[in-house]
Structure formats: C-alpha cells, structure tokens
Protein backbone atom coordinates (compact mmCIF):
# COMPACT_ATOMS: atom_id res chain seq x y z
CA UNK A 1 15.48 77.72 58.10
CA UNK A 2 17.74 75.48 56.02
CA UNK A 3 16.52 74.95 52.00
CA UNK A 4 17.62 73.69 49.11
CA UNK A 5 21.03 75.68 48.96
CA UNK A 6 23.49 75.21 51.65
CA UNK A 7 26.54 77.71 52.02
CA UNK A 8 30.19 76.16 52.20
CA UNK A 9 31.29 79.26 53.43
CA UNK A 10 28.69 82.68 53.45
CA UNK A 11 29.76 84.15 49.62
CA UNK A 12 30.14 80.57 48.06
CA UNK A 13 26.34 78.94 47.83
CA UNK A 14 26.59 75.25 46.58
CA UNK A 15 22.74 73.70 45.38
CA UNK A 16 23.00 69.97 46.57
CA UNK A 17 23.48 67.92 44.08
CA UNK A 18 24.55 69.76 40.90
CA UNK A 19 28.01 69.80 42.72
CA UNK A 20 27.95 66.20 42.77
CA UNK A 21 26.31 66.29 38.78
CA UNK A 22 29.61 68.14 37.37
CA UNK A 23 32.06 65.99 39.36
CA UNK A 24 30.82 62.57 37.75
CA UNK A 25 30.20 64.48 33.76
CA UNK A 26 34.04 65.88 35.02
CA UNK A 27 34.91 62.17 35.38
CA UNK A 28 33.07 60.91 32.54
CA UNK A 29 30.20 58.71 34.87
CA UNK A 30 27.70 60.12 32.34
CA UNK A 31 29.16 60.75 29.37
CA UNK A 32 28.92 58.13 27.11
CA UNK A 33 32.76 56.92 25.41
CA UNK A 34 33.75 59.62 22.95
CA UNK A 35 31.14 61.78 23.56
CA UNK A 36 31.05 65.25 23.88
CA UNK A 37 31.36 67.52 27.30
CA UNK A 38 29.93 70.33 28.37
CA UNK A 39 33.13 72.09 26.68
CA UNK A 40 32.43 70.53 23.66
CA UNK A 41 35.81 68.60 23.91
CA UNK A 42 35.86 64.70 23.54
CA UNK A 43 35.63 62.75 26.67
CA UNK A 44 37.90 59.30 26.56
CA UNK A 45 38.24 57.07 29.44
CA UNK A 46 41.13 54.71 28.64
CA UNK A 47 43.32 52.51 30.85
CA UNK A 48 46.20 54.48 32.06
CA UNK A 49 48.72 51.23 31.47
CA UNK A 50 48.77 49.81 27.97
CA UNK A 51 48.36 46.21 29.44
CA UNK A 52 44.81 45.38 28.08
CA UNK A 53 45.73 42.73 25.51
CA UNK A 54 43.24 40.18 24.23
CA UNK A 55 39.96 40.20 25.33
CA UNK A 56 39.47 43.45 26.68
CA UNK A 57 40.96 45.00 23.27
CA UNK A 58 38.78 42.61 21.09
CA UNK A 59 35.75 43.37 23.04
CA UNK A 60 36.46 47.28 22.96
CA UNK A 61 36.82 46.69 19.12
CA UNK A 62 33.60 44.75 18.15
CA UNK A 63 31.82 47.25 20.30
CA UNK A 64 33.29 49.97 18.32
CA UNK A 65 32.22 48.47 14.52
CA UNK A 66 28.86 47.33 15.97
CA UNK A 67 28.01 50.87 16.70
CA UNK A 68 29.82 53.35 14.44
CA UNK A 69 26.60 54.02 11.48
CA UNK A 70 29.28 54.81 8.94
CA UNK A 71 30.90 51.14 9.36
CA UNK A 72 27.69 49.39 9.59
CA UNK A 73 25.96 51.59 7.03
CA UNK A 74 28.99 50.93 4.36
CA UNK A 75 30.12 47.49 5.17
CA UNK A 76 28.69 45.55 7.86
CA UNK A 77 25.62 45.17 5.81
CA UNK A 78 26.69 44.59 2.42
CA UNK A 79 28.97 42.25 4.11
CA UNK A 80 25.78 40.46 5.80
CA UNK A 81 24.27 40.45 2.43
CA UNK A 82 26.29 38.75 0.76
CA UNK A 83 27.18 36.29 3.53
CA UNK A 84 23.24 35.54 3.74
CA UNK A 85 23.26 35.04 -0.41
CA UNK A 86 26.39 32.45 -0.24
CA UNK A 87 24.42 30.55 2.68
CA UNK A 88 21.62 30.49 0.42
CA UNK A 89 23.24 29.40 -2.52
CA UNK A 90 25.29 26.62 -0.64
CA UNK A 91 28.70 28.02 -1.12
CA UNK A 92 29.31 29.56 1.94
CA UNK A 93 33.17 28.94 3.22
CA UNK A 94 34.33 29.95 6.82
CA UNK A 95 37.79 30.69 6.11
CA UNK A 96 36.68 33.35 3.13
CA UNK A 97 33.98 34.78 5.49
CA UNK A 98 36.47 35.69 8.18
CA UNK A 99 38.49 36.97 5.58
CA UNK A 100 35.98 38.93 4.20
CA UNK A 101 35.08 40.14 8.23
CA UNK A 102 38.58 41.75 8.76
CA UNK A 103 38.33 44.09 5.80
CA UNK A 104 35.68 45.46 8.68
CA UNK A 105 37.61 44.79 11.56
CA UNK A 106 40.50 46.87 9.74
CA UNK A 107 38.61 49.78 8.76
CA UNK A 108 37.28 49.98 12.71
CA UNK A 109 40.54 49.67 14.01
CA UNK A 110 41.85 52.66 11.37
CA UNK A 111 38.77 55.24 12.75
CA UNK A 112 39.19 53.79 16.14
CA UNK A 113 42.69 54.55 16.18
CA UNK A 114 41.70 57.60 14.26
CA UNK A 115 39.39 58.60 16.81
CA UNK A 116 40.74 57.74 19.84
CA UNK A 117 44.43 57.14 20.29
CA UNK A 118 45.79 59.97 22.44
CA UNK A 119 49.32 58.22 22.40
CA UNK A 120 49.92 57.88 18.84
CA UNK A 121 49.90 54.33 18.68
CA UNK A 122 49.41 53.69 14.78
CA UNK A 123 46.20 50.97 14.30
CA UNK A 124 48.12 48.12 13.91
CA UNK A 125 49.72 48.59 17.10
CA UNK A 126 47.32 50.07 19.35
CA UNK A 127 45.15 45.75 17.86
CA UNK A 128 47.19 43.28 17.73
CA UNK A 129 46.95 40.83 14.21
CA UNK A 130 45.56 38.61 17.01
CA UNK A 131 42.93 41.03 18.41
CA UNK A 132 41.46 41.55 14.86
CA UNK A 133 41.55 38.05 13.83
CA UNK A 134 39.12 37.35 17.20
CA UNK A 135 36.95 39.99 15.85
CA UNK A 136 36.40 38.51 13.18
CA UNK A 137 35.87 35.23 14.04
CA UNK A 138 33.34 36.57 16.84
CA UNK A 139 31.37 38.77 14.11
CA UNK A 140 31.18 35.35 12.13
CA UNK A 141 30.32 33.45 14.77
CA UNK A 142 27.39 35.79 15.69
CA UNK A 143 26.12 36.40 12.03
CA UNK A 144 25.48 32.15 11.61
CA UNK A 145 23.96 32.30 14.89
CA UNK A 146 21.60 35.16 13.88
CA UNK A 147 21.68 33.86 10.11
CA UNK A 148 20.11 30.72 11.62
CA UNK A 149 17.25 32.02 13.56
CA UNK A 150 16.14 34.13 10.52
CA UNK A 151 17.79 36.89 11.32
CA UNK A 152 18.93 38.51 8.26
CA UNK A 153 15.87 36.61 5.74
CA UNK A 154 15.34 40.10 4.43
CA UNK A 155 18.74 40.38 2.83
CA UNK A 156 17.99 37.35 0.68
CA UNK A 157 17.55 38.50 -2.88
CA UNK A 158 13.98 37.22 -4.12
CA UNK A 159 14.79 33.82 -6.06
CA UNK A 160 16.31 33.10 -2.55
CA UNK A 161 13.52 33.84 -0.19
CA UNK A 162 10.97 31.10 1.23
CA UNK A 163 7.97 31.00 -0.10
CA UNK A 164 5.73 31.74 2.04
C-alpha cells in the first residue's frame, strides 16, 4: 500500500516533496536576494558574466536604496523632506535635486558593493558614473510624480501645509 513516503532504494526513504523544497531554497527559488539559508550563510544570485550594464544595473540599484531601512530611514526621507519644502517654497531646481539624489545613490552603491560583491569589484566599478546618474534621475523623476499627487503633504512643515 503506497503512502506518503516512497523509497528510492529500501534504506533511503525520500517524503515527496520536501526533496523538491531543499533543491529550489539550494538554488535560491525561495530565498529572497541576500537573505539568509538554512545554514545561515547569505544566498546571492548574480549573473555569472559581468555583462549587465545599464538598465539591469540601474534597476538592481534603485531596488536596493528603495528597500534597505537604514538608507531610507537616514536619507531618503530627509532627502524627500526637503525636496517637498523647496517645491513648496518655489525654489525647487532639477539639476540640484539630482545632485542632491546621488549622495543616496552613492551610499547604496558603497553597502551594495559592501554587501554583495563576491568579486571584489570596488563600488565605483561594480555602477558605472552612468548607472548612478540614471538612479538618480529615476528617484527624481518618481518623487515629482508622487510629490504631485500628494504624496509626501505630510513632510511639509506647517506654514507650508494647505489649509484645510
């Protein structure tokens, strides 16, 4: 009477379907990027050829700062603030703003590379000056589309805010 366990061979029982459970946490199906495995050592899936330029690296990048607390705790919002305030006030300048996004983009790609590269590459390298300067153009571009849907009205500092 067949059951749950079936025998590869009679002194090696297998239970369907935790064999196939370790071979996709083995091959990182469901461990999230830089998580933890069942060793406790970090699990990184990265390309095996350093051709990802562009915007594969960009996108791996913003992905990165938009979900690392540290970076959003300690920059991305006082860097939203005081975007929001300069909107508010009138004075708000693209150029400056993108500036002011790739002190951000920098510090992700120093813990990224920190983090993550297994080969070494220093943070400059492993994003190009062209990667980072997408970044931050696309982190603009998506804080004055949020900005302008109301987004981020709770950063405004009182004498700012609508009345309501």
């Amino acid at each position: 009477m067949p059951g749950p366990i079936s025998t590869v061979n009679s002194n090696f029982p297998l239970i369907l379907g935790f064999g196939l459970a370790v071979g996709a946490v083995s091959v990182g199906v469901w461990g999230a990027k830089g998580s933890r495995g069942l060793n406790g050592s970090r699990t990184v899936r990265r390309p095996a050829s350093r051709g990802l330029r562009g915007a594969a690296e960009a996108r791996e990048l913003i992905l990165f700062i938009e979900n690392d607390g540290d970076l959003y705790r300690q920059q991305m919002q006082p860097i939203k603030k005081n975007l929001v305030t300069k909107v508010a006030k009138g004075v708000y300048d693209r150029t400056k703003a993108e500036k002011l996004w790739m002190y951000l983009v920098e510090s992700g790609a120093k813990k990224y590379a920190k983090d993550f590269s297994h080969d070494g590459l220093p943070w400059n390298k492993l994003f190009s000056m062209e990667d980072r300067k997408q970044v931050a153009r696309e982190l603009n571009d998506d804080f004055l589309a949020n900005q302008k849907h109301g987004e981020y009205d709770y950063l405004l500092p009182k004498k700012y805010q609508k009345k309501a």
